[in-house]
N, C-alpha and C. Protein backbone atom coordinates (compact mmCIF):
# COMPACT_ATOMS: atom_id res chain seq x y z
N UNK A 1 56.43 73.03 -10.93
CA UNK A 1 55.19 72.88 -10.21
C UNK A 1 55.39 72.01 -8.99
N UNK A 2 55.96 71.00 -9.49
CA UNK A 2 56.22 70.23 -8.35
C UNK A 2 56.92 70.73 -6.96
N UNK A 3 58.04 71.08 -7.39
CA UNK A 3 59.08 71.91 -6.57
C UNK A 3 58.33 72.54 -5.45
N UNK A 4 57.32 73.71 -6.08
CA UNK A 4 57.12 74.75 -4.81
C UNK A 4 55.54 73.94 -4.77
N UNK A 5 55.06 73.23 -4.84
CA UNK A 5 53.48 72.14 -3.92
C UNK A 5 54.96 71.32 -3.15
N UNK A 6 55.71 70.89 -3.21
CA UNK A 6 56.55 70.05 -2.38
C UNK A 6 57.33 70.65 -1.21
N UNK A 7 57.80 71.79 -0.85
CA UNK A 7 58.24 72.33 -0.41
C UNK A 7 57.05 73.51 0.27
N UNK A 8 56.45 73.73 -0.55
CA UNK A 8 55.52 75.22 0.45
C UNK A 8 54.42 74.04 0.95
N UNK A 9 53.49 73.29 0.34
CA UNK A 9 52.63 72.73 1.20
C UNK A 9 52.74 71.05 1.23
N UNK A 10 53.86 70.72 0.98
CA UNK A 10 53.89 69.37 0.72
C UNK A 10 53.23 68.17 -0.11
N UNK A 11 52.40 69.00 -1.27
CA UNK A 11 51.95 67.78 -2.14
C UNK A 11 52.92 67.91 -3.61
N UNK A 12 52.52 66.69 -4.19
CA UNK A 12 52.93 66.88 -5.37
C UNK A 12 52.34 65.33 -5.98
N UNK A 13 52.44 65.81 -7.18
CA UNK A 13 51.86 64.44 -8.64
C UNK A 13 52.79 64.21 -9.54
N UNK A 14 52.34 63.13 -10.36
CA UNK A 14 53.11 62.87 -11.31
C UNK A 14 52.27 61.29 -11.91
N UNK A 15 52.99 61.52 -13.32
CA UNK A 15 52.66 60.07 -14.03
C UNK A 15 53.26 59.14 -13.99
N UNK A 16 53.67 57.92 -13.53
CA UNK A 16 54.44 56.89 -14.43
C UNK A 16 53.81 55.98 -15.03
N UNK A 17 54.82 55.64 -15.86
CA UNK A 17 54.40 54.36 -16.78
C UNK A 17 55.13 53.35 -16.41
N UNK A 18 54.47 52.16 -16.08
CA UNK A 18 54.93 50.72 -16.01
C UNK A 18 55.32 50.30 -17.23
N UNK A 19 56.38 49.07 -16.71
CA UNK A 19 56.70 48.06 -17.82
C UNK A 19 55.93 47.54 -18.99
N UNK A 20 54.26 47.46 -18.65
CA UNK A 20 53.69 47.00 -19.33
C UNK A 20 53.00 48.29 -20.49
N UNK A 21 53.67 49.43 -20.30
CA UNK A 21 52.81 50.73 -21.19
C UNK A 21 51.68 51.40 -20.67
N UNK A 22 51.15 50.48 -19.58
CA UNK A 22 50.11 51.44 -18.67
C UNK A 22 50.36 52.77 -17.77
N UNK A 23 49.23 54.09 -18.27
CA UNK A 23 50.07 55.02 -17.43
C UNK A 23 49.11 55.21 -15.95
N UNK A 24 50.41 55.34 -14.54
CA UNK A 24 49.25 55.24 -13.11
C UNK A 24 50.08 56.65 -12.92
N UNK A 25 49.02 57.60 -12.35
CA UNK A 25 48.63 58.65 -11.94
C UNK A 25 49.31 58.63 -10.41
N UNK A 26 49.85 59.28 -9.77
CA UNK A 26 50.44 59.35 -8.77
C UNK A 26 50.47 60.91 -7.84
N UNK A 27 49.39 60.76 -6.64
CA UNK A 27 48.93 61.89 -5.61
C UNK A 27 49.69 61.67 -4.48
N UNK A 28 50.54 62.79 -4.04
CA UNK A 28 50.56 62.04 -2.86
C UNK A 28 51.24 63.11 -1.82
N UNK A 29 50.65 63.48 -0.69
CA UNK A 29 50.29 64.21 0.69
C UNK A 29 51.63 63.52 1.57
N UNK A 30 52.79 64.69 1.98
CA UNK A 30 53.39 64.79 2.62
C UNK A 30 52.47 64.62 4.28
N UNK A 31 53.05 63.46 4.96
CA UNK A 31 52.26 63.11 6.23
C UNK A 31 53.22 63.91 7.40
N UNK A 32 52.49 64.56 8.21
CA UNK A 32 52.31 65.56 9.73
C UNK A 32 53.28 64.73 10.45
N UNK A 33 53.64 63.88 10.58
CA UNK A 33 54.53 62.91 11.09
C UNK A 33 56.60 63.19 10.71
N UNK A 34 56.23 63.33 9.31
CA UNK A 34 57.26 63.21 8.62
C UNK A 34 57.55 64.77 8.16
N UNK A 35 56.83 65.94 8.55
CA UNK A 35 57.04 67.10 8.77
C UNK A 35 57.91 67.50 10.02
N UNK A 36 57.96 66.94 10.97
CA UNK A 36 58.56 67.68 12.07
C UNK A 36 58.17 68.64 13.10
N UNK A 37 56.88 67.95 12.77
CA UNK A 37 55.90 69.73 13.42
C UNK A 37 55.15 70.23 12.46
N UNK A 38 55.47 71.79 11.71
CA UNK A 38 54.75 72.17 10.53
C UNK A 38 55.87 73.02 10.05
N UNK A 39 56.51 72.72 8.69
CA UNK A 39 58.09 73.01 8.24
C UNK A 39 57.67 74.10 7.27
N UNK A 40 55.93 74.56 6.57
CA UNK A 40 55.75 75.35 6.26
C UNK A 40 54.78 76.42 6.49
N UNK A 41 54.57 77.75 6.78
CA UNK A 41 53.91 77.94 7.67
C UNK A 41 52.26 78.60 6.42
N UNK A 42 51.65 79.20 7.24
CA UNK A 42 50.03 79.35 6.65
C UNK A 42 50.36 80.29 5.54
N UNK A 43 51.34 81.49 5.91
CA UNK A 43 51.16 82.56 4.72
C UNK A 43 51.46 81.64 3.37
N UNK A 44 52.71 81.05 3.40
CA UNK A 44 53.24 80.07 2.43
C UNK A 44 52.20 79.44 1.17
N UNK A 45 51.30 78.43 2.44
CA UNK A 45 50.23 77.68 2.35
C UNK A 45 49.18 78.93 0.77
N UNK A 46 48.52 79.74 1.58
CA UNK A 46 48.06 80.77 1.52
C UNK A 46 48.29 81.21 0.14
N UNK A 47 49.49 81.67 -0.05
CA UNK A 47 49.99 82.21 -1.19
C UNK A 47 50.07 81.25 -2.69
N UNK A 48 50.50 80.04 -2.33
CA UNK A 48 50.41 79.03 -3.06
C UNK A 48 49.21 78.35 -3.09
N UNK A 49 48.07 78.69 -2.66
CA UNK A 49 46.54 77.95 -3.33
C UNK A 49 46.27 79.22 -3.93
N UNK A 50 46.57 80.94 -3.76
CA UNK A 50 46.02 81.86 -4.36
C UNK A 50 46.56 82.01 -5.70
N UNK A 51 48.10 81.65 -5.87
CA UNK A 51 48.41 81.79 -6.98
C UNK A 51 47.81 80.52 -7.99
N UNK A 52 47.87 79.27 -7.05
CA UNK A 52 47.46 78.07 -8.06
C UNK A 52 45.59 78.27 -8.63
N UNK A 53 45.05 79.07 -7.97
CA UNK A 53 43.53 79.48 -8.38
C UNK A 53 43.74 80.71 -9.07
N UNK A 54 44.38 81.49 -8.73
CA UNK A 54 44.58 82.80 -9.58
C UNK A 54 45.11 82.68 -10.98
N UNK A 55 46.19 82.09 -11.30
CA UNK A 55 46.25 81.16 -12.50
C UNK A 55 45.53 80.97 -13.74
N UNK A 56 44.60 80.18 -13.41
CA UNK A 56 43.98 79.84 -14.57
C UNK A 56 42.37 80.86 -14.57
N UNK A 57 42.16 81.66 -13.72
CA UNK A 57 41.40 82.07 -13.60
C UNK A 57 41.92 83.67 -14.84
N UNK A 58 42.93 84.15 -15.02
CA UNK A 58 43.52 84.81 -15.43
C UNK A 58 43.78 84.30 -17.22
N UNK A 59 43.90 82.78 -17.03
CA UNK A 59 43.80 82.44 -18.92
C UNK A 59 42.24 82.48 -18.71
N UNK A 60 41.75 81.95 -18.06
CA UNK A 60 39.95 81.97 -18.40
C UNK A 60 40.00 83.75 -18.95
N UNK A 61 40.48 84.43 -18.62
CA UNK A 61 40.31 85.76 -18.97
C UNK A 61 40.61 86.47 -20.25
N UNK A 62 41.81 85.71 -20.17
CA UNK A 62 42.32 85.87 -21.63
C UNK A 62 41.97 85.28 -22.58
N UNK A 63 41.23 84.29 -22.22
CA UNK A 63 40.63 83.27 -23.51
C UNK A 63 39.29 84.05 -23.88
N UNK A 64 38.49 84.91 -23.18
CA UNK A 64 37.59 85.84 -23.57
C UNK A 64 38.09 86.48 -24.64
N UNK A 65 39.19 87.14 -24.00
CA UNK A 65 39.62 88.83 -24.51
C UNK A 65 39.72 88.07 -26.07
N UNK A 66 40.34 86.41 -26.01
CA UNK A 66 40.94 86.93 -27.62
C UNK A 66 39.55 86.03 -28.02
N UNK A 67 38.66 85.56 -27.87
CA UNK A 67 37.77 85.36 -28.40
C UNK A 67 36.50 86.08 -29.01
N UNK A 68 36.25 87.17 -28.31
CA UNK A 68 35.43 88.03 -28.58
C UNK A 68 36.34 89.05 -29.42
N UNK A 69 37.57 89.38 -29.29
CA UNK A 69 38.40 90.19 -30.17
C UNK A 69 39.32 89.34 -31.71
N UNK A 70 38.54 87.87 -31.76
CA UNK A 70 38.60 87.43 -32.94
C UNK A 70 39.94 86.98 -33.53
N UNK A 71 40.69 86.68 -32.23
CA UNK A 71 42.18 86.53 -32.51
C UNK A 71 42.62 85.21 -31.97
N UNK A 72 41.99 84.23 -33.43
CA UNK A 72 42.07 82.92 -33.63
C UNK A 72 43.85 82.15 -33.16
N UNK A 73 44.19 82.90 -33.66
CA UNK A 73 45.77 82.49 -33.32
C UNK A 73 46.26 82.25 -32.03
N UNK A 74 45.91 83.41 -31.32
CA UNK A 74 45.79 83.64 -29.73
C UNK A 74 44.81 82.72 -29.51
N UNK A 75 43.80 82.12 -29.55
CA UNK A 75 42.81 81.41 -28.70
C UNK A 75 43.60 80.11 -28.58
N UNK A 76 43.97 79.73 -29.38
CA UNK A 76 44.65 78.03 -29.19
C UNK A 76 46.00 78.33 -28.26
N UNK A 77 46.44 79.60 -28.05
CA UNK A 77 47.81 79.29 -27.08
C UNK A 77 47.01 79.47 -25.31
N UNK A 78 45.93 80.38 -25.30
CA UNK A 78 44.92 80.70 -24.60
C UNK A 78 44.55 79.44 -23.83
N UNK A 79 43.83 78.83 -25.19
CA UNK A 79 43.22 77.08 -24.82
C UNK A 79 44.09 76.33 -24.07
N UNK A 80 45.66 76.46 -24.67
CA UNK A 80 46.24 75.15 -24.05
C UNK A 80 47.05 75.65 -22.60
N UNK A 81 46.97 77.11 -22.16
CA UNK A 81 47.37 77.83 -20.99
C UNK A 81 46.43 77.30 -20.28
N UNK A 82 44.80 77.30 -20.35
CA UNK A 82 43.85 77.32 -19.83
C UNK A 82 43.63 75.74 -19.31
N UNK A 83 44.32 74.71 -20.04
CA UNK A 83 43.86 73.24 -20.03
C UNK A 83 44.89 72.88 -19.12
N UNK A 84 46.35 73.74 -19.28
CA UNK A 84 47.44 73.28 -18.78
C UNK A 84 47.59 73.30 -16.91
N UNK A 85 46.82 74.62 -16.88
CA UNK A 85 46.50 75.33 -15.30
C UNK A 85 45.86 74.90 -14.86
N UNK A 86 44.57 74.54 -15.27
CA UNK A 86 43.53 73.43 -14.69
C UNK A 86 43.91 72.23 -14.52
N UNK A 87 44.50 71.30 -15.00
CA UNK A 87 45.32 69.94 -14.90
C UNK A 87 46.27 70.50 -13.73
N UNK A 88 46.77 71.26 -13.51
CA UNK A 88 48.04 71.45 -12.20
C UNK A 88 47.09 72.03 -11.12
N UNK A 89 45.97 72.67 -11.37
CA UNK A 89 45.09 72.74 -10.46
C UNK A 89 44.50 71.44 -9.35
N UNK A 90 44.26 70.94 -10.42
CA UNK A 90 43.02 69.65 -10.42
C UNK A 90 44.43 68.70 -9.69
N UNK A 91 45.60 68.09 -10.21
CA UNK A 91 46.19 67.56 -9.69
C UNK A 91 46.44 67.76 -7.95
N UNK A 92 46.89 69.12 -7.87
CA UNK A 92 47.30 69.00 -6.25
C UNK A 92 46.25 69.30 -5.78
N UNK A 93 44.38 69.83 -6.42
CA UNK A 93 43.18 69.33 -5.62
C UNK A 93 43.08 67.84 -5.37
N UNK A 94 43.66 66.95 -5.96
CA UNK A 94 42.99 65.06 -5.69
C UNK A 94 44.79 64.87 -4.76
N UNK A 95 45.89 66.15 -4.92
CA UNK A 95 46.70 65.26 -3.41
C UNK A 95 45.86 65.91 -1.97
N UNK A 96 45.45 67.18 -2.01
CA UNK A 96 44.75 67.41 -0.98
C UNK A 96 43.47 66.75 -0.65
N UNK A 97 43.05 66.43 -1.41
CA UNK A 97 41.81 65.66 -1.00
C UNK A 97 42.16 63.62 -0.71
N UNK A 98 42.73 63.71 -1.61
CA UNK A 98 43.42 62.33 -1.38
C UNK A 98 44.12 61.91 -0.09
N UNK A 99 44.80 63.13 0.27
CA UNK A 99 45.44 62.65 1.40
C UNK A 99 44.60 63.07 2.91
N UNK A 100 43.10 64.03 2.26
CA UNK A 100 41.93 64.01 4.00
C UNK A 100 41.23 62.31 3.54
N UNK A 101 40.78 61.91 2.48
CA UNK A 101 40.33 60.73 2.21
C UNK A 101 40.99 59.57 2.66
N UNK A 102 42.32 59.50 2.60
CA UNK A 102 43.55 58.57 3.05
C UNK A 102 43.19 58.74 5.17
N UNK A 103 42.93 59.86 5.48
CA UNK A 103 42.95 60.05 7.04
C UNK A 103 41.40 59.62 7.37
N UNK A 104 40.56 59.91 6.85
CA UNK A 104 38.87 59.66 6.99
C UNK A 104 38.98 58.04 6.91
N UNK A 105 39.33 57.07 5.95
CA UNK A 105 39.50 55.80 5.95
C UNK A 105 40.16 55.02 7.13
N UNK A 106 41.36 55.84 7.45
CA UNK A 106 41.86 55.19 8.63
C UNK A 106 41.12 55.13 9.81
N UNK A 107 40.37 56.14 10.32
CA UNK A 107 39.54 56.52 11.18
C UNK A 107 38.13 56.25 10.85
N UNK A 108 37.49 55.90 10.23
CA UNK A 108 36.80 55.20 9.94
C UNK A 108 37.20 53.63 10.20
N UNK A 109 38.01 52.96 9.90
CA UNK A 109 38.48 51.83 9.89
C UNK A 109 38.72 51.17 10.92
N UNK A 110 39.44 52.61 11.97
CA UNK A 110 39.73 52.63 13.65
C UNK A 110 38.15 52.54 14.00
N UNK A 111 37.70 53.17 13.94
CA UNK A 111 36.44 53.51 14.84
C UNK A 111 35.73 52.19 14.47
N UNK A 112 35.60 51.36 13.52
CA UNK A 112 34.58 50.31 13.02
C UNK A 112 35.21 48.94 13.80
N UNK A 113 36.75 48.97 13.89
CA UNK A 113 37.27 47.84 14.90
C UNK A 113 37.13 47.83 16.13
N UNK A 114 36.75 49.27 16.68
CA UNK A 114 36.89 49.29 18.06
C UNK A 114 35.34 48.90 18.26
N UNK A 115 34.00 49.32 17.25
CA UNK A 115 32.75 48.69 17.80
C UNK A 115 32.93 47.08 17.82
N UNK A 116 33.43 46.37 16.35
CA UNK A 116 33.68 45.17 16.78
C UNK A 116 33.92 44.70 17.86
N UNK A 117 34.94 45.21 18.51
CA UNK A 117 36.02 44.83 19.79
C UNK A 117 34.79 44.85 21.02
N UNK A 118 33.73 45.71 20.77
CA UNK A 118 32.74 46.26 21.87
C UNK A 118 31.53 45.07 21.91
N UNK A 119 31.27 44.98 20.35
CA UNK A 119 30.18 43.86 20.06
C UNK A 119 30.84 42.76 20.81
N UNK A 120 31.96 42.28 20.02
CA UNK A 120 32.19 40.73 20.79
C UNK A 120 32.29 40.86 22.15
N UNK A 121 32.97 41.71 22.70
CA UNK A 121 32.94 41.63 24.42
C UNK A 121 31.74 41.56 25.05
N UNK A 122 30.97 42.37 24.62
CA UNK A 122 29.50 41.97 25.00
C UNK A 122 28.91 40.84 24.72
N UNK A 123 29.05 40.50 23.86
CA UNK A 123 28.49 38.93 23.35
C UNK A 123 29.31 37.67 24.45
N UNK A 124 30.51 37.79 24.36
CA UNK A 124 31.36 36.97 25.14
C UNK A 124 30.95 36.86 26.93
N UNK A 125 30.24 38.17 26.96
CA UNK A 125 30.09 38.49 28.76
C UNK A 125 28.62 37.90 28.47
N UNK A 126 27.96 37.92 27.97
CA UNK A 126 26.41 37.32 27.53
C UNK A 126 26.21 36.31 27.85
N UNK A 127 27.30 35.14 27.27
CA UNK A 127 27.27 34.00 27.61
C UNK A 127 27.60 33.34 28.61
N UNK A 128 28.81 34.22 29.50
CA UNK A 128 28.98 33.29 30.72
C UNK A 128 28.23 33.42 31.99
């Protein structure tokens, strides 16, 4: 999973565990900088969010078929296809979103120093 989100669109996740037994969750968005330009192109892109949505949309399907066709055995391999695809879903949804949230903060952050910078100059020209 990792492999082709790292290479076709540049995200990828993972868990570690610290020294202390705590486990931290780890998102994280290959930056436009450190691409070179754009090293993968849209079809790429494209193909790899259709397959990562197509996916589990396909056990959602199968978890019908064997549910309504009563084939208890099949539903629990169904279930854990279905839980497994959504978690690899959901993961490289919070690096893509994580890493427009990571750019909105900065720019936000930019834009809120530069009114500062505007307030005090005005204040400073006020007084003399």
């Amino acid at each position: 999973q990792n492999v082709t989100g790292r290479l076709m669109v540049g995200l990828r996740w993972w868990n570690q565990v610290d020294d202390d037994g705590r486990s931290h969750w780890v998102f994280e968005a290959r930056k436009v900088a450190a691409q070179g330009g754009k090293t993968s192109s849209e079809a790429e892109s494209r193909i790899f969010w259709l397959g990562l949505i197509t996916c589990p949309m396909i056990w959602v399907i199968f978890a019908f078929s064997a549910l309504f066709s009563f084939k208890v055995k099949w539903l629990a391999v169904v279930v854990m296809g279905v839980v497994l695809q959504g978690a690899n879903l959901y993961g490289y949804i919070r690096c893509k979103v994580g890493s427009r949230k990571n750019l909105t903060s900065m720019a936000t952050s930019y834009l809120g120093k530069q009114f500062l910078r505007q307030v005090s100059a005005r204040g400073h020209g006020n007084e003399l």
